[in-house]
N, C-alpha and C. Protein backbone atom coordinates (compact mmCIF):
# COMPACT_ATOMS: atom_id res chain seq x y z
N UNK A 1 57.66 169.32 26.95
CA UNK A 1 58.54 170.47 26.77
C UNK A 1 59.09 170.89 28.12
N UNK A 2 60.32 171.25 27.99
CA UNK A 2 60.78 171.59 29.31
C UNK A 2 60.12 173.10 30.05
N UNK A 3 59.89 172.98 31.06
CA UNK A 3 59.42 173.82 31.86
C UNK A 3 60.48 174.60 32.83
N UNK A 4 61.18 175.02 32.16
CA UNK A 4 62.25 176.18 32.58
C UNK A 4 61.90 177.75 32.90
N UNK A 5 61.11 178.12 34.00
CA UNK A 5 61.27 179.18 34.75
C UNK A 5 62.00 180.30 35.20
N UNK A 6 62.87 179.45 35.56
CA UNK A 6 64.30 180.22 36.00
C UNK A 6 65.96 179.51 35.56
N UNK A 7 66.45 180.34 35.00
CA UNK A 7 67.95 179.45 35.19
C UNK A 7 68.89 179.31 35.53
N UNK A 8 68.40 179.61 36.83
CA UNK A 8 69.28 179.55 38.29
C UNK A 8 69.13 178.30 39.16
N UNK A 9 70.47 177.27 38.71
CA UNK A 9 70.50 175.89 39.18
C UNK A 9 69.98 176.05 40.41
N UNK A 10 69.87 176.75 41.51
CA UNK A 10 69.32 176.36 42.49
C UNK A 10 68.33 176.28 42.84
N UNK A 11 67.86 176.06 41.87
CA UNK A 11 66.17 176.47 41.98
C UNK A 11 65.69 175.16 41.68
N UNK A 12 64.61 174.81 42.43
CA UNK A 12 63.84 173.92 42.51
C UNK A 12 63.37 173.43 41.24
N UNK A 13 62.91 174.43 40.27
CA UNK A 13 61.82 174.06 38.88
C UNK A 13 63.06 174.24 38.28
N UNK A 14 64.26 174.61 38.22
CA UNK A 14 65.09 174.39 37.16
C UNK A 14 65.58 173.00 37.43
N UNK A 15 65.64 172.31 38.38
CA UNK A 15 66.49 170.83 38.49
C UNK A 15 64.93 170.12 37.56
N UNK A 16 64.21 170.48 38.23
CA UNK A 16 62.72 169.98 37.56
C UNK A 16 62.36 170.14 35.88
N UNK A 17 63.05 171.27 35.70
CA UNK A 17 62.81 171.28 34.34
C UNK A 17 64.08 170.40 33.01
N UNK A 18 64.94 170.23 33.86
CA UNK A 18 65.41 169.46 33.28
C UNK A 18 65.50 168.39 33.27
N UNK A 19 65.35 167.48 34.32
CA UNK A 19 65.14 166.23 34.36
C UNK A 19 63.66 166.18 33.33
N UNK A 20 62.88 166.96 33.39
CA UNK A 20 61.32 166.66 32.32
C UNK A 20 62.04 166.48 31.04
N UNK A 21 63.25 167.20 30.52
CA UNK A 21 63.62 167.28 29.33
C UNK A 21 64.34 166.29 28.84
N UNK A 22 64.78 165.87 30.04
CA UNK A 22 65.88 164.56 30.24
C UNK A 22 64.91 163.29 29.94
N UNK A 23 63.96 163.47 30.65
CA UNK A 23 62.80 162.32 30.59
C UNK A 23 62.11 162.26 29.17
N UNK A 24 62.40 163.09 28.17
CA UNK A 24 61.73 163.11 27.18
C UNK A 24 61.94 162.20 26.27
N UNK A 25 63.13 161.74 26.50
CA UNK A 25 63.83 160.56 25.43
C UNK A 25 63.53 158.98 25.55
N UNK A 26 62.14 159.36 26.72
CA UNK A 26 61.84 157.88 27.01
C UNK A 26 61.22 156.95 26.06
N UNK A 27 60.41 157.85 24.87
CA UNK A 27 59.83 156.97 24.10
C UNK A 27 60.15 157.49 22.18
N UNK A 28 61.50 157.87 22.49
CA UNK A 28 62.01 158.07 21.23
C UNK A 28 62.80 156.92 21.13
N UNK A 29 63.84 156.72 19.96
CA UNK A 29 64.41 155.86 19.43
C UNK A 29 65.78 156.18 20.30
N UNK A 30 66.43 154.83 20.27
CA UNK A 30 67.45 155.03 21.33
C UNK A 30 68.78 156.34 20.33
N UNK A 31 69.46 156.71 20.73
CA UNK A 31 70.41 157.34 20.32
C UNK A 31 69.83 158.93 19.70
N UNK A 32 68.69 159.23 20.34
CA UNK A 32 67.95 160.57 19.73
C UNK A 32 68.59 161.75 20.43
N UNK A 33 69.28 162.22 19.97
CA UNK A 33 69.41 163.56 21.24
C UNK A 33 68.67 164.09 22.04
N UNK A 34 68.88 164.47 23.05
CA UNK A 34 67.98 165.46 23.92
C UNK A 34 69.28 166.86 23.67
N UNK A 35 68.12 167.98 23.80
CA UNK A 35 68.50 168.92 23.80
C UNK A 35 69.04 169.58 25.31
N UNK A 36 69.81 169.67 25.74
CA UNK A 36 70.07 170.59 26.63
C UNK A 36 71.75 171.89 26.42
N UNK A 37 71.68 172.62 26.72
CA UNK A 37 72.67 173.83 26.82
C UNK A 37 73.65 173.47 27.26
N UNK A 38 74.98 173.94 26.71
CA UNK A 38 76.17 173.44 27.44
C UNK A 38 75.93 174.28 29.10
N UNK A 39 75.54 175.36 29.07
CA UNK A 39 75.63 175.84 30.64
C UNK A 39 74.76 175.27 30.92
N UNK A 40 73.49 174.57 30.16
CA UNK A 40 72.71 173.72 31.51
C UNK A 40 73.57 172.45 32.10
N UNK A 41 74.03 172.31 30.80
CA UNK A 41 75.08 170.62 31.78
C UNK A 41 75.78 170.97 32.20
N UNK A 42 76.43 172.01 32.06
CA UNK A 42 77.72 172.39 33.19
C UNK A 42 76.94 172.75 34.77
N UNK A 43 75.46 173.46 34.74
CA UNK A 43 75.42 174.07 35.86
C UNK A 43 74.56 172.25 36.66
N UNK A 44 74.60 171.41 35.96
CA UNK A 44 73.49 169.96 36.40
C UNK A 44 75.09 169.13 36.76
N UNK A 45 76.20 169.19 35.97
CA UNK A 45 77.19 168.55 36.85
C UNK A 45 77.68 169.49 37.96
N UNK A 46 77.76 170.77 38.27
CA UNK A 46 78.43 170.93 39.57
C UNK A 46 77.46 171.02 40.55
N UNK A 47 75.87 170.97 40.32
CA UNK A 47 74.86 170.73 41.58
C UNK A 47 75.49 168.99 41.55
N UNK A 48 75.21 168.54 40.40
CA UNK A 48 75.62 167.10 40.83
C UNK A 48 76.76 166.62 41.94
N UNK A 49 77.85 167.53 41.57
CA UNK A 49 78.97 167.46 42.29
C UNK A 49 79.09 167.89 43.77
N UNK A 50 78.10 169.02 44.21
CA UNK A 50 78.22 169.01 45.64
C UNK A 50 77.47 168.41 46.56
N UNK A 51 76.22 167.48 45.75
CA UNK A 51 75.23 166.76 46.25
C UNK A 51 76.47 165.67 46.72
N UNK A 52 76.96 165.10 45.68
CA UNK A 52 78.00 164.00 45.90
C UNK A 52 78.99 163.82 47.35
N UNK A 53 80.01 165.55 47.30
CA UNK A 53 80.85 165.71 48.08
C UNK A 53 80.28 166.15 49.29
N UNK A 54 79.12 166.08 49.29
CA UNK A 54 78.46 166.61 50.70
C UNK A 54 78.02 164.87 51.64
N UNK A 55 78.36 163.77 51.07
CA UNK A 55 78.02 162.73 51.22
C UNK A 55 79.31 162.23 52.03
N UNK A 56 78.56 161.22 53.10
CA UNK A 56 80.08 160.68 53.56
C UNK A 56 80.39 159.66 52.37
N UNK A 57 81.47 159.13 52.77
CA UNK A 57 82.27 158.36 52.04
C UNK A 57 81.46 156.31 51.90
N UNK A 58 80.98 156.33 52.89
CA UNK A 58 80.28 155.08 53.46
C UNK A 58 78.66 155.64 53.64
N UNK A 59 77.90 154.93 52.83
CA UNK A 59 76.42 155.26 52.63
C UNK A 59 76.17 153.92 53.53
N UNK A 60 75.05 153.99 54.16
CA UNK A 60 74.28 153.21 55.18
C UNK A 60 72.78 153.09 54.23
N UNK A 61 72.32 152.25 53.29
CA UNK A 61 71.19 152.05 52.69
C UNK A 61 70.70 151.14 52.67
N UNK A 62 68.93 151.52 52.97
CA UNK A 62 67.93 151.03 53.62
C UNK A 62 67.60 149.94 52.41
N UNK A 63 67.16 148.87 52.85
CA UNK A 63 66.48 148.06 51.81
C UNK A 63 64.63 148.29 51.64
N UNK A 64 64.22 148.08 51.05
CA UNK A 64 64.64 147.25 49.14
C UNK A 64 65.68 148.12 49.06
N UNK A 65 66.33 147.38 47.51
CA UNK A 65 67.55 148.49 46.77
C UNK A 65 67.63 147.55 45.88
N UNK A 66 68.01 148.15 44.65
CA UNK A 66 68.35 147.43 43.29
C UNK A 66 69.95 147.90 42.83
N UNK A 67 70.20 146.59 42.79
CA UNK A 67 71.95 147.03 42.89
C UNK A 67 72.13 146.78 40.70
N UNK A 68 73.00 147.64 40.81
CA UNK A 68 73.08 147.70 39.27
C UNK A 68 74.64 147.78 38.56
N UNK A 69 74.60 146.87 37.58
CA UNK A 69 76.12 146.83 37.14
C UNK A 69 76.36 147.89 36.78
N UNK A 70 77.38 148.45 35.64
CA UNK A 70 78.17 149.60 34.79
C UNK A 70 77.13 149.75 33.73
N UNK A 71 76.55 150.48 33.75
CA UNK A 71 76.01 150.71 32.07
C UNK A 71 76.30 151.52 30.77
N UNK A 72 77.55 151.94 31.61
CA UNK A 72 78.80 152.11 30.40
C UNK A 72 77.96 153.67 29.75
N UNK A 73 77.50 154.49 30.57
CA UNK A 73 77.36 155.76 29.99
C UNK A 73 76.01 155.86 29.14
N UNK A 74 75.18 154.49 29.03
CA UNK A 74 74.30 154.56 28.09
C UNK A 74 73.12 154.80 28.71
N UNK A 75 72.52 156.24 28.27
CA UNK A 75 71.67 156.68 29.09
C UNK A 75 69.73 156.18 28.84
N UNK A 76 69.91 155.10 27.72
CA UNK A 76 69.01 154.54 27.12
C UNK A 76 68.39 153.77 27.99
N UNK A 77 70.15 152.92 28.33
CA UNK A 77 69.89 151.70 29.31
C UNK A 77 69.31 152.22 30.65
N UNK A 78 69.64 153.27 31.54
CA UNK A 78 69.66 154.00 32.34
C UNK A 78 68.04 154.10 32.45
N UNK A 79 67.38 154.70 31.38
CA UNK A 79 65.69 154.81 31.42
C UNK A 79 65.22 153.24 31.19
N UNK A 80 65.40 152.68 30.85
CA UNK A 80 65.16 151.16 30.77
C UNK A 80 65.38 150.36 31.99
N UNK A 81 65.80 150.93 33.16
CA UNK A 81 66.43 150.37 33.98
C UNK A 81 65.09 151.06 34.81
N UNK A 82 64.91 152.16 35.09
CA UNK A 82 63.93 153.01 35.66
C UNK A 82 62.53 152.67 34.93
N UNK A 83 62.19 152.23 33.76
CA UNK A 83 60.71 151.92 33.32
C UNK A 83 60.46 150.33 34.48
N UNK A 84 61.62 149.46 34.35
CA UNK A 84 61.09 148.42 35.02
C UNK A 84 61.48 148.39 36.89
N UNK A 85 62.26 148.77 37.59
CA UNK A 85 62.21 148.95 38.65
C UNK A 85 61.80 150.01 39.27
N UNK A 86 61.41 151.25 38.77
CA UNK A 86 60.60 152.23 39.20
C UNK A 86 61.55 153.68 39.10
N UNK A 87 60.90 154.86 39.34
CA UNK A 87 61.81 156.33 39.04
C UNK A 87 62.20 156.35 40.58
N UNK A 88 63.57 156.97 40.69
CA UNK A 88 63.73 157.56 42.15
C UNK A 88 62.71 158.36 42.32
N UNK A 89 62.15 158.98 43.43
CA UNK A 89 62.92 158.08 44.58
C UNK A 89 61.90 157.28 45.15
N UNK A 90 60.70 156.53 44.08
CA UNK A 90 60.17 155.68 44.54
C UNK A 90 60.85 154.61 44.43
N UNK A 91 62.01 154.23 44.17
CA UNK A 91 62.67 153.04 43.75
C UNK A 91 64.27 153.28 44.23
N UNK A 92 64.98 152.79 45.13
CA UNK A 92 66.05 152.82 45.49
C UNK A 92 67.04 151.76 44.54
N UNK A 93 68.39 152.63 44.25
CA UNK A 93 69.28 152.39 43.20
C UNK A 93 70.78 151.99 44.06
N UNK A 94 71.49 151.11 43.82
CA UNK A 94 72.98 151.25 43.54
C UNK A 94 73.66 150.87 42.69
N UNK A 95 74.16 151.87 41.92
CA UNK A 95 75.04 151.97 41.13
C UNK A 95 76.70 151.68 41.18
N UNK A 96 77.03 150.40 40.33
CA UNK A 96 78.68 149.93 40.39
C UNK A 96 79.65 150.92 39.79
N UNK A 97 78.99 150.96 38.89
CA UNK A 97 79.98 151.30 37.72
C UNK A 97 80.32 153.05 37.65
């Protein structure tokens, strides 16, 4: 169950509580909904978004790294991808697509 404290994106246990909720769909059937709030996804894409734009343009990354095709939005594949090469950020990712 998600562990939502506060729901003020900047907060530490709210990024935390949703990724737990996010993580919940790991051992359901693919295409199960997860529940989240339209203001929680609105307030998880614009933290997303300044994490992004706060980035230079050219990333310098350390190896290991697991480079990864398009997975076309499918967030199934996405946890399937993380059961066998590991969760960030014990497991370094690049993403194509």
């Amino acid at each position: 169950m998600m562990r939502q404290n506060n729901n003020d994106p900047r907060d530490e246990s709210w990024i935390d509580g949703i990724i737990d909720n996010l993580l919940s769909a790991r051992n359901k059937k693919p295409g199960t909904p997860v529940d989240i709030s339209v203001q929680d996804a609105t307030n998880l894409c614009n933290q997303a978004r300044e994490v992004l734009l706060s980035q230079p343009m050219l990333l310098e990354l350390g190896a290991p790294i697991k480079i990864c095709g398009d997975i076309h939005g499918q967030y199934t594949d996405l946890l399937r991808l993380f059961e066998y090469g590991g969760f960030p950020p014990e497991a370094n990712y690049l993403f194509l697509g």
